[in-house]
PDB file of N, CA and C in Angstrom:
ATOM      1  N   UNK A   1     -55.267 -78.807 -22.025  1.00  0.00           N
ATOM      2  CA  UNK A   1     -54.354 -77.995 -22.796  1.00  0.00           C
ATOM      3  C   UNK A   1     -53.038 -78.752 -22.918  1.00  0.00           C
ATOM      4  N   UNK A   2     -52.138 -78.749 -24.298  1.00  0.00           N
ATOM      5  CA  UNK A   2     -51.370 -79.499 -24.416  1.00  0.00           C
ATOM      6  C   UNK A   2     -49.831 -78.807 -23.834  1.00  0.00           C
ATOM      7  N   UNK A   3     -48.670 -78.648 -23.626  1.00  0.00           N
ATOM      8  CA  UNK A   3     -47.446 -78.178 -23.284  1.00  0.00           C
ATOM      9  C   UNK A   3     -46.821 -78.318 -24.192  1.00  0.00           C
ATOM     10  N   UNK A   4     -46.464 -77.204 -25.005  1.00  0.00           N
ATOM     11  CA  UNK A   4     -45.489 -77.449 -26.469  1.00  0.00           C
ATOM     12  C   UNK A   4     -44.268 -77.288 -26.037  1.00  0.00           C
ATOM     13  N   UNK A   5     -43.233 -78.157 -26.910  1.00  0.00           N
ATOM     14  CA  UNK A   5     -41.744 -78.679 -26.679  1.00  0.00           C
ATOM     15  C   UNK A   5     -41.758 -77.353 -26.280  1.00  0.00           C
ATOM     16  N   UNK A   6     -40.469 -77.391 -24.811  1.00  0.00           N
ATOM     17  CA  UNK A   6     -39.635 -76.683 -24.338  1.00  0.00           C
ATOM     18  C   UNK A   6     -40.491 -75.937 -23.315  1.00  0.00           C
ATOM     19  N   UNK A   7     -41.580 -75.776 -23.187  1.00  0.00           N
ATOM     20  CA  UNK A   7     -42.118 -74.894 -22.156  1.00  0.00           C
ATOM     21  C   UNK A   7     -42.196 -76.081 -20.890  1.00  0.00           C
ATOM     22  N   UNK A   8     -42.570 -75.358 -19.859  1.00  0.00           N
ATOM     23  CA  UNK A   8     -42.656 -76.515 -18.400  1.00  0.00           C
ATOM     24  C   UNK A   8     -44.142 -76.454 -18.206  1.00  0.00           C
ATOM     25  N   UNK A   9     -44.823 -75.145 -18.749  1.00  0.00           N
ATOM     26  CA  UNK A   9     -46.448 -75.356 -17.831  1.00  0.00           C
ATOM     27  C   UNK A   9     -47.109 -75.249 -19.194  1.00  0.00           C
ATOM     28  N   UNK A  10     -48.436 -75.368 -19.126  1.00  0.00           N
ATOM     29  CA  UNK A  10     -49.355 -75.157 -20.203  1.00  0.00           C
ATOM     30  C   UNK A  10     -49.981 -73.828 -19.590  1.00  0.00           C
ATOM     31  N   UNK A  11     -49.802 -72.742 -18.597  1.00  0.00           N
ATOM     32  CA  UNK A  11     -50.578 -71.835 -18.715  1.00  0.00           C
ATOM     33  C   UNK A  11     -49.954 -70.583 -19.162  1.00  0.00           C
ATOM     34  N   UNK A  12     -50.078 -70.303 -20.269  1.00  0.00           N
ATOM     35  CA  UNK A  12     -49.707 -68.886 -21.638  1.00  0.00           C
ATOM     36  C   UNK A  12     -50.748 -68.312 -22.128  1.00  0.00           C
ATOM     37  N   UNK A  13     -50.336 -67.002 -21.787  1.00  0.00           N
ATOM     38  CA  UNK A  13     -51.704 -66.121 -22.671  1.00  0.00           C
ATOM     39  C   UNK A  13     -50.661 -65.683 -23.758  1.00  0.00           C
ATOM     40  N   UNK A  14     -51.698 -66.076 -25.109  1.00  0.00           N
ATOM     41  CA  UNK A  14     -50.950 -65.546 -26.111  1.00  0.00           C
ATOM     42  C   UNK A  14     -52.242 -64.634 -26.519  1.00  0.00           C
ATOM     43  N   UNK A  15     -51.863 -63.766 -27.272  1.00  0.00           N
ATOM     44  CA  UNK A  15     -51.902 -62.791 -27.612  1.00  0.00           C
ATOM     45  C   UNK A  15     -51.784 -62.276 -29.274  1.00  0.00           C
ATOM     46  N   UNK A  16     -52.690 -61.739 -29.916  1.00  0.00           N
ATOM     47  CA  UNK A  16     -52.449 -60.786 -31.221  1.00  0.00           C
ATOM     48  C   UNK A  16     -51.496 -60.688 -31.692  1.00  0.00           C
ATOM     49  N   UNK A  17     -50.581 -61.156 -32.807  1.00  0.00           N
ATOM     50  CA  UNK A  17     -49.018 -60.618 -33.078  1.00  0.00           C
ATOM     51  C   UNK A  17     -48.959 -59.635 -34.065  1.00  0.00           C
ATOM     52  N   UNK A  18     -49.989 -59.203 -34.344  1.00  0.00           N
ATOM     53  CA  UNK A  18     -50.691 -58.074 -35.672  1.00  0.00           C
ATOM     54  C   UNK A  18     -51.325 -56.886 -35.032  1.00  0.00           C
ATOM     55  N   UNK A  19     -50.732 -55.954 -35.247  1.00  0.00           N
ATOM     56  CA  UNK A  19     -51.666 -54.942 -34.733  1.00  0.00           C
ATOM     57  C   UNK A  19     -51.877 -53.750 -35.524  1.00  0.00           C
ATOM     58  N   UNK A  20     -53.071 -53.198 -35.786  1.00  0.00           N
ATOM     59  CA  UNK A  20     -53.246 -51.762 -36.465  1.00  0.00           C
ATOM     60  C   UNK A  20     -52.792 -50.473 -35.954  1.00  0.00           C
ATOM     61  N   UNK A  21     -52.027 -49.561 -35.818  1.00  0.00           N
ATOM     62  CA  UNK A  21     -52.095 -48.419 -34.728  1.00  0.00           C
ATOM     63  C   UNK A  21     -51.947 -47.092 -36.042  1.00  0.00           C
ATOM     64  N   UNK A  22     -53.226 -46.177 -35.832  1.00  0.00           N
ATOM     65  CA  UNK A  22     -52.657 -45.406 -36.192  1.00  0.00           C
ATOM     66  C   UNK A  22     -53.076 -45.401 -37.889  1.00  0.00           C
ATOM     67  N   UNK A  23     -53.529 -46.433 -38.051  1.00  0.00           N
ATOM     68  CA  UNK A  23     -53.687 -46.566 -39.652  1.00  0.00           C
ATOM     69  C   UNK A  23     -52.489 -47.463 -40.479  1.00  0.00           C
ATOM     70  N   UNK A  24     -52.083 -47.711 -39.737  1.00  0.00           N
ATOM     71  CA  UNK A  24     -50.420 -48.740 -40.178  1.00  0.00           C
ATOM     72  C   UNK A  24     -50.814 -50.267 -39.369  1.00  0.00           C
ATOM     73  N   UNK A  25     -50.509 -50.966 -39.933  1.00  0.00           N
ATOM     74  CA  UNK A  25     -49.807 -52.755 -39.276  1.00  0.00           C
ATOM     75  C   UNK A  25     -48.104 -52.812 -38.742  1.00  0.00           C
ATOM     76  N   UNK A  26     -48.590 -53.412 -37.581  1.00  0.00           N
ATOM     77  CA  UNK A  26     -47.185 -53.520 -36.913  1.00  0.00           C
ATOM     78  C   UNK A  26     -47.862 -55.033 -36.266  1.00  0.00           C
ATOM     79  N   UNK A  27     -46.082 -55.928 -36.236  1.00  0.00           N
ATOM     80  CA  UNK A  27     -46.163 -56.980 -35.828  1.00  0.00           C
ATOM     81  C   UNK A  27     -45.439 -57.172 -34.264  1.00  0.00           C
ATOM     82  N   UNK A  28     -45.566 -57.852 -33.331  1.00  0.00           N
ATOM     83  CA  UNK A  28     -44.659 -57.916 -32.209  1.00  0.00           C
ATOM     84  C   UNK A  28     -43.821 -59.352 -32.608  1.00  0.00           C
ATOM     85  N   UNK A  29     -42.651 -58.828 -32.008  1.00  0.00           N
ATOM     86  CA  UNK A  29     -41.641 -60.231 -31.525  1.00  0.00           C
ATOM     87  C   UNK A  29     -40.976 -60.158 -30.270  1.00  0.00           C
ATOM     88  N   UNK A  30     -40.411 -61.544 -29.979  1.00  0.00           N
ATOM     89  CA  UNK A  30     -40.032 -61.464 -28.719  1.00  0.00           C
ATOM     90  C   UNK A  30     -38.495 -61.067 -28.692  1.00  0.00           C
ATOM     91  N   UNK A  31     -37.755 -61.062 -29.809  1.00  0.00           N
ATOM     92  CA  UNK A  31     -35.760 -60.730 -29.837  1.00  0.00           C
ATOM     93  C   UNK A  31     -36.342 -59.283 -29.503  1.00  0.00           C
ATOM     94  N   UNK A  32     -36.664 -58.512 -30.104  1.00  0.00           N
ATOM     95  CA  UNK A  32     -36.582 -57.070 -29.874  1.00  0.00           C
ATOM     96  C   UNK A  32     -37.542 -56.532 -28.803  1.00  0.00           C
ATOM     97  N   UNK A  33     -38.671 -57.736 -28.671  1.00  0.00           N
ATOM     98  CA  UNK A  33     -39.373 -57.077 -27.322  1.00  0.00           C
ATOM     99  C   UNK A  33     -39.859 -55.805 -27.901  1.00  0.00           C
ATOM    100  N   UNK A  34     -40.649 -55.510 -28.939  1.00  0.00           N
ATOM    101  CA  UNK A  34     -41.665 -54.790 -29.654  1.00  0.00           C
ATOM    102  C   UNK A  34     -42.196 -54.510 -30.848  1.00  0.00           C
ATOM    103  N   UNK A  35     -42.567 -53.793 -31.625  1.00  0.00           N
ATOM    104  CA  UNK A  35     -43.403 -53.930 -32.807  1.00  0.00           C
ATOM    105  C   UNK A  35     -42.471 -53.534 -33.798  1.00  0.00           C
ATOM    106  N   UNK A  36     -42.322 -54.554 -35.038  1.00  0.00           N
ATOM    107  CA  UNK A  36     -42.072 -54.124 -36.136  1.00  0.00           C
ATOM    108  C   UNK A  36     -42.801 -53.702 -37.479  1.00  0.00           C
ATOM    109  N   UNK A  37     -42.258 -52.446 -37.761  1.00  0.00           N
ATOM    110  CA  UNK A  37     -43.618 -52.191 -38.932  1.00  0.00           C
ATOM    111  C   UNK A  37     -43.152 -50.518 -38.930  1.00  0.00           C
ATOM    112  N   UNK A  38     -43.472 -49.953 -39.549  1.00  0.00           N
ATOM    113  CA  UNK A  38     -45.133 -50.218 -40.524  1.00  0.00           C
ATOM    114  C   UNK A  38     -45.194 -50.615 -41.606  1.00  0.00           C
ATOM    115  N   UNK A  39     -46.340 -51.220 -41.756  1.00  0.00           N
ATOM    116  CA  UNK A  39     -46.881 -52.440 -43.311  1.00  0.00           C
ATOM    117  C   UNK A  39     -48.122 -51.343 -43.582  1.00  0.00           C
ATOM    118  N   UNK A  40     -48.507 -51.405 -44.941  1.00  0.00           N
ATOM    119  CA  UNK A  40     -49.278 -50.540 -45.219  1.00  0.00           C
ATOM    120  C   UNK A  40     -50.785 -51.409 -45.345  1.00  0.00           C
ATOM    121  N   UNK A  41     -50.362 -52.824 -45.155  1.00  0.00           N
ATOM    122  CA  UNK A  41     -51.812 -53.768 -45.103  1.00  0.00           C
ATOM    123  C   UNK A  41     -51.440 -54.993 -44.062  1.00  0.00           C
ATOM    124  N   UNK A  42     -52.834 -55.209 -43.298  1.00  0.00           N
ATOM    125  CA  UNK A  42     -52.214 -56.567 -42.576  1.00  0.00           C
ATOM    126  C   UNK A  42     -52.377 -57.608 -43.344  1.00  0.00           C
ATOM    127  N   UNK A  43     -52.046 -57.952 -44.741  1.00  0.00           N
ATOM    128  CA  UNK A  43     -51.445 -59.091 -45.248  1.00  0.00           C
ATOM    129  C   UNK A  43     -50.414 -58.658 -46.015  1.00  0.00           C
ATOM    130  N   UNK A  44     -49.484 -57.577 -45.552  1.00  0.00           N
ATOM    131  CA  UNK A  44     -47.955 -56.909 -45.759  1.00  0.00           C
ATOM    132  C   UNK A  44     -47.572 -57.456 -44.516  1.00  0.00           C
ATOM    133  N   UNK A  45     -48.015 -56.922 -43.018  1.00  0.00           N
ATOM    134  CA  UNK A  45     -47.467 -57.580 -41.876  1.00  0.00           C
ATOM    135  C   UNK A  45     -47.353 -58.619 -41.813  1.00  0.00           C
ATOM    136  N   UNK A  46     -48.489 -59.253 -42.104  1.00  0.00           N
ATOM    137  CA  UNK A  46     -48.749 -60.681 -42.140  1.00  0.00           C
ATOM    138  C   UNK A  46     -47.236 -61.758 -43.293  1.00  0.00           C
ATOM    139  N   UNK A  47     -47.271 -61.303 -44.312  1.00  0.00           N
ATOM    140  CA  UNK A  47     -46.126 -61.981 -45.044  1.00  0.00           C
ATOM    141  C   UNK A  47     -44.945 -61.499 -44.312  1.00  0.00           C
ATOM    142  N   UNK A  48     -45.015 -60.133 -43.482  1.00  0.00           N
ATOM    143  CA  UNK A  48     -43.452 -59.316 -43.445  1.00  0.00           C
ATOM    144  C   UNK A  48     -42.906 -60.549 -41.998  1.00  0.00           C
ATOM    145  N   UNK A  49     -44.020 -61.095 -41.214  1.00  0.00           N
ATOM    146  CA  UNK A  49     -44.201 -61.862 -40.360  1.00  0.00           C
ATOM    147  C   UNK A  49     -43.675 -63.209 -39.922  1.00  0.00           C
ATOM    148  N   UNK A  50     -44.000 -63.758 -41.570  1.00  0.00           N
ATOM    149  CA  UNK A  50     -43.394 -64.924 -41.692  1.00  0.00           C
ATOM    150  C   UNK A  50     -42.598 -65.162 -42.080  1.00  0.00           C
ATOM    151  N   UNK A  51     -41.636 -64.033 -42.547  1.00  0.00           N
ATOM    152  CA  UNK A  51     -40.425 -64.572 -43.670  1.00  0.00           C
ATOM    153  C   UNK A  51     -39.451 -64.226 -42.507  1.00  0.00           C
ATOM    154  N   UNK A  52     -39.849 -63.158 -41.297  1.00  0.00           N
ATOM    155  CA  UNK A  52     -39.234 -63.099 -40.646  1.00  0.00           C
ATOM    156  C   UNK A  52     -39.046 -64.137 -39.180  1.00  0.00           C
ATOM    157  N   UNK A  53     -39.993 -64.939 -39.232  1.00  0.00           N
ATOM    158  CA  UNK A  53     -40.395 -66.383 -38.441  1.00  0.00           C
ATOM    159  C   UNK A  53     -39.069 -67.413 -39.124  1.00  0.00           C
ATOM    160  N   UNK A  54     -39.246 -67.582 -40.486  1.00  0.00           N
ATOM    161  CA  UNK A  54     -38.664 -68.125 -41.333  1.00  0.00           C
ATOM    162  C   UNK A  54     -37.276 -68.046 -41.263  1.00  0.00           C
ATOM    163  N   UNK A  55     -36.260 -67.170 -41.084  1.00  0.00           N
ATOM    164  CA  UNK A  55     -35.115 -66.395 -41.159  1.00  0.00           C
ATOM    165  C   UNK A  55     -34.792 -66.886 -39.748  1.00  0.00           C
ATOM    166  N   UNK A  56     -35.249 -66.943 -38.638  1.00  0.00           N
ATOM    167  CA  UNK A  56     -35.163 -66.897 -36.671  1.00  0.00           C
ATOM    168  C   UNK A  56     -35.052 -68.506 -37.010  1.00  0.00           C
ATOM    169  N   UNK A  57     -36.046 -69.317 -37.639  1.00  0.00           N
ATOM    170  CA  UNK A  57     -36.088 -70.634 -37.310  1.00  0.00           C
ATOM    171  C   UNK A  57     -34.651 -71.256 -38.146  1.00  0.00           C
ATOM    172  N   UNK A  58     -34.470 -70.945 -39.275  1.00  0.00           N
ATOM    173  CA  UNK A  58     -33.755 -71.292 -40.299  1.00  0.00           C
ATOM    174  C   UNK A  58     -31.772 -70.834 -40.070  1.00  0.00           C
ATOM    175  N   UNK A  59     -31.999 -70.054 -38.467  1.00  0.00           N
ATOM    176  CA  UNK A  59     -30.664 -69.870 -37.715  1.00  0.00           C
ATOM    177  C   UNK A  59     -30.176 -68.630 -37.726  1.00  0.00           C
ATOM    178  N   UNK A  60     -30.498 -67.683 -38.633  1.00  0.00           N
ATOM    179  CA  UNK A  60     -30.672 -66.384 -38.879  1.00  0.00           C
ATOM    180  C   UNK A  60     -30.222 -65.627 -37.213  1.00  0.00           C
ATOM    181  N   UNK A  61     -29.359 -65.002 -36.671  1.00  0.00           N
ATOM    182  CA  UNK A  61     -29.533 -64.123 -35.523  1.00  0.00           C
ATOM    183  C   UNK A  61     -30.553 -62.845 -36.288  1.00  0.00           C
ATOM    184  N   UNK A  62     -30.937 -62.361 -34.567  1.00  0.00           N
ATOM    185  CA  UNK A  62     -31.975 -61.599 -34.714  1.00  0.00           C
ATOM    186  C   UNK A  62     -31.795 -59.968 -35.794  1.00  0.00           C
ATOM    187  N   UNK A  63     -30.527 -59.974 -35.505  1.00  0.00           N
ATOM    188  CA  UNK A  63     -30.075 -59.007 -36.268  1.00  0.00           C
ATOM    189  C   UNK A  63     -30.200 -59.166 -37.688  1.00  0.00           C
ATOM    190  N   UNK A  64     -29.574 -60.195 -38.333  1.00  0.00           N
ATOM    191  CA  UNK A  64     -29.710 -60.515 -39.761  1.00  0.00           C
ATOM    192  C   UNK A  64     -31.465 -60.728 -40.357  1.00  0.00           C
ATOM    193  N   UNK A  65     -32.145 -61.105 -39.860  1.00  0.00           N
ATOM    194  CA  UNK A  65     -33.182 -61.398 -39.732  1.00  0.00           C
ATOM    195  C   UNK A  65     -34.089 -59.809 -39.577  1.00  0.00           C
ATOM    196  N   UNK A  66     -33.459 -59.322 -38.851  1.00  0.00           N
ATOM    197  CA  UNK A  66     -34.142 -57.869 -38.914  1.00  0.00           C
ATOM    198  C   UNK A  66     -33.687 -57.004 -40.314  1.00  0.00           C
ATOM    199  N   UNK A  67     -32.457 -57.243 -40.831  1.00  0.00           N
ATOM    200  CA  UNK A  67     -31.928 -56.490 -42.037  1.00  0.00           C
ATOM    201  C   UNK A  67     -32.517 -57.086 -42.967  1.00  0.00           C
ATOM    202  N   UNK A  68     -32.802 -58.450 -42.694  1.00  0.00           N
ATOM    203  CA  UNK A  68     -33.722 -59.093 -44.084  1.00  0.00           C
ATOM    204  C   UNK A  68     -35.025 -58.506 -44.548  1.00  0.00           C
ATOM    205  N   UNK A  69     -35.919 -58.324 -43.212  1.00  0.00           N
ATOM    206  CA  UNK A  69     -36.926 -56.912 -42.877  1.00  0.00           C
ATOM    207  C   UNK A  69     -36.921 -56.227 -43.423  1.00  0.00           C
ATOM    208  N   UNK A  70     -36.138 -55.496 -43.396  1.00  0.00           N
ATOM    209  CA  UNK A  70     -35.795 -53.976 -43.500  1.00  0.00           C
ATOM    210  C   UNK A  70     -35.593 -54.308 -45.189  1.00  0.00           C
ATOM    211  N   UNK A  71     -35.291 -54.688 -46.089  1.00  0.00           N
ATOM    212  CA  UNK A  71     -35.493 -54.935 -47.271  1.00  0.00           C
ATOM    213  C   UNK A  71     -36.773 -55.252 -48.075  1.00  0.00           C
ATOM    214  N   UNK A  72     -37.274 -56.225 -47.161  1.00  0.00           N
ATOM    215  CA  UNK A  72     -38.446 -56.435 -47.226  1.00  0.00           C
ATOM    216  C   UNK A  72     -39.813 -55.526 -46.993  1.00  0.00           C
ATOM    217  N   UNK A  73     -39.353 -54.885 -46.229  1.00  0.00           N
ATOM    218  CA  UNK A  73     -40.445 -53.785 -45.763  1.00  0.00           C
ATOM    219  C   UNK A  73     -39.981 -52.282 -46.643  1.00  0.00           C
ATOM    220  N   UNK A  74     -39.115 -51.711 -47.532  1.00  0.00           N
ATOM    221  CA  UNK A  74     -38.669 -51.315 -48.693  1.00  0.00           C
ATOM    222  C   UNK A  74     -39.707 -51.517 -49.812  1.00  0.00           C
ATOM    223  N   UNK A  75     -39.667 -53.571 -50.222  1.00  0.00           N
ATOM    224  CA  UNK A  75     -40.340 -53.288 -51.186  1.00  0.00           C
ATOM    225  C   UNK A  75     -41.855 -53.658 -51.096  1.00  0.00           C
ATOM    226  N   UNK A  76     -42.207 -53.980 -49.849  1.00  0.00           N
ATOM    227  CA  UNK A  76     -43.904 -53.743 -49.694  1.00  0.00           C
ATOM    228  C   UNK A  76     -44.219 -52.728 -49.948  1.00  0.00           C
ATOM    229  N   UNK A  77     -43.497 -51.546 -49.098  1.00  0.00           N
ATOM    230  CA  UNK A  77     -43.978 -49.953 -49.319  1.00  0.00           C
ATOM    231  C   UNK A  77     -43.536 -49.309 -50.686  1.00  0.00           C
ATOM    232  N   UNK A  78     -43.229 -50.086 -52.059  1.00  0.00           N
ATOM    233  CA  UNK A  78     -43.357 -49.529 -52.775  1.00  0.00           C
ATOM    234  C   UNK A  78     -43.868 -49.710 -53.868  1.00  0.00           C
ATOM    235  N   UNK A  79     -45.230 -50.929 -53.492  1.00  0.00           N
ATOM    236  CA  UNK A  79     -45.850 -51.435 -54.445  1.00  0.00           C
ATOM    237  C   UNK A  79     -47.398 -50.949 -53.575  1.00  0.00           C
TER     238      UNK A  79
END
């Protein structure tokens, strides 16, 4: 198993970042330490996912990055 930049060990259980509950998609992250959502499809979570990956990497604090969301998840649910 390889050790990706910045970690010290290679032993990580990762885990699902998509989840159904309920009849809805919700995604987990680690700033808020729980699920964001609801997406009305998991390839709504799935895009709502990455733009919000996108926004965290690109310097975005978690906050701005969550309001970007929150726009975003507006106009999934209204198409």
């Amino acid at each position: 198993m390889t050790i990706r930049h910045g970690e010290e060990s290679a032993t990580h259980f990762r885990s699902e970042r998509i989840e159904c509950m309920n009849g809805s998609w919700y995604f987990a992250v680690r700033e808020t330490h729980g699920m964001l959502g609801p997406f009305p499809t998991r390839q709504a979570a799935q895009k709502a996912a990455c733009a919000y990956i996108k926004d965290i990497e690109s310097g975005y604090s978690d906050v701005e990055a969550l309001s970007n969301l929150r726009v975003l998840m507006k106009a999934l649910s209204s198409k």
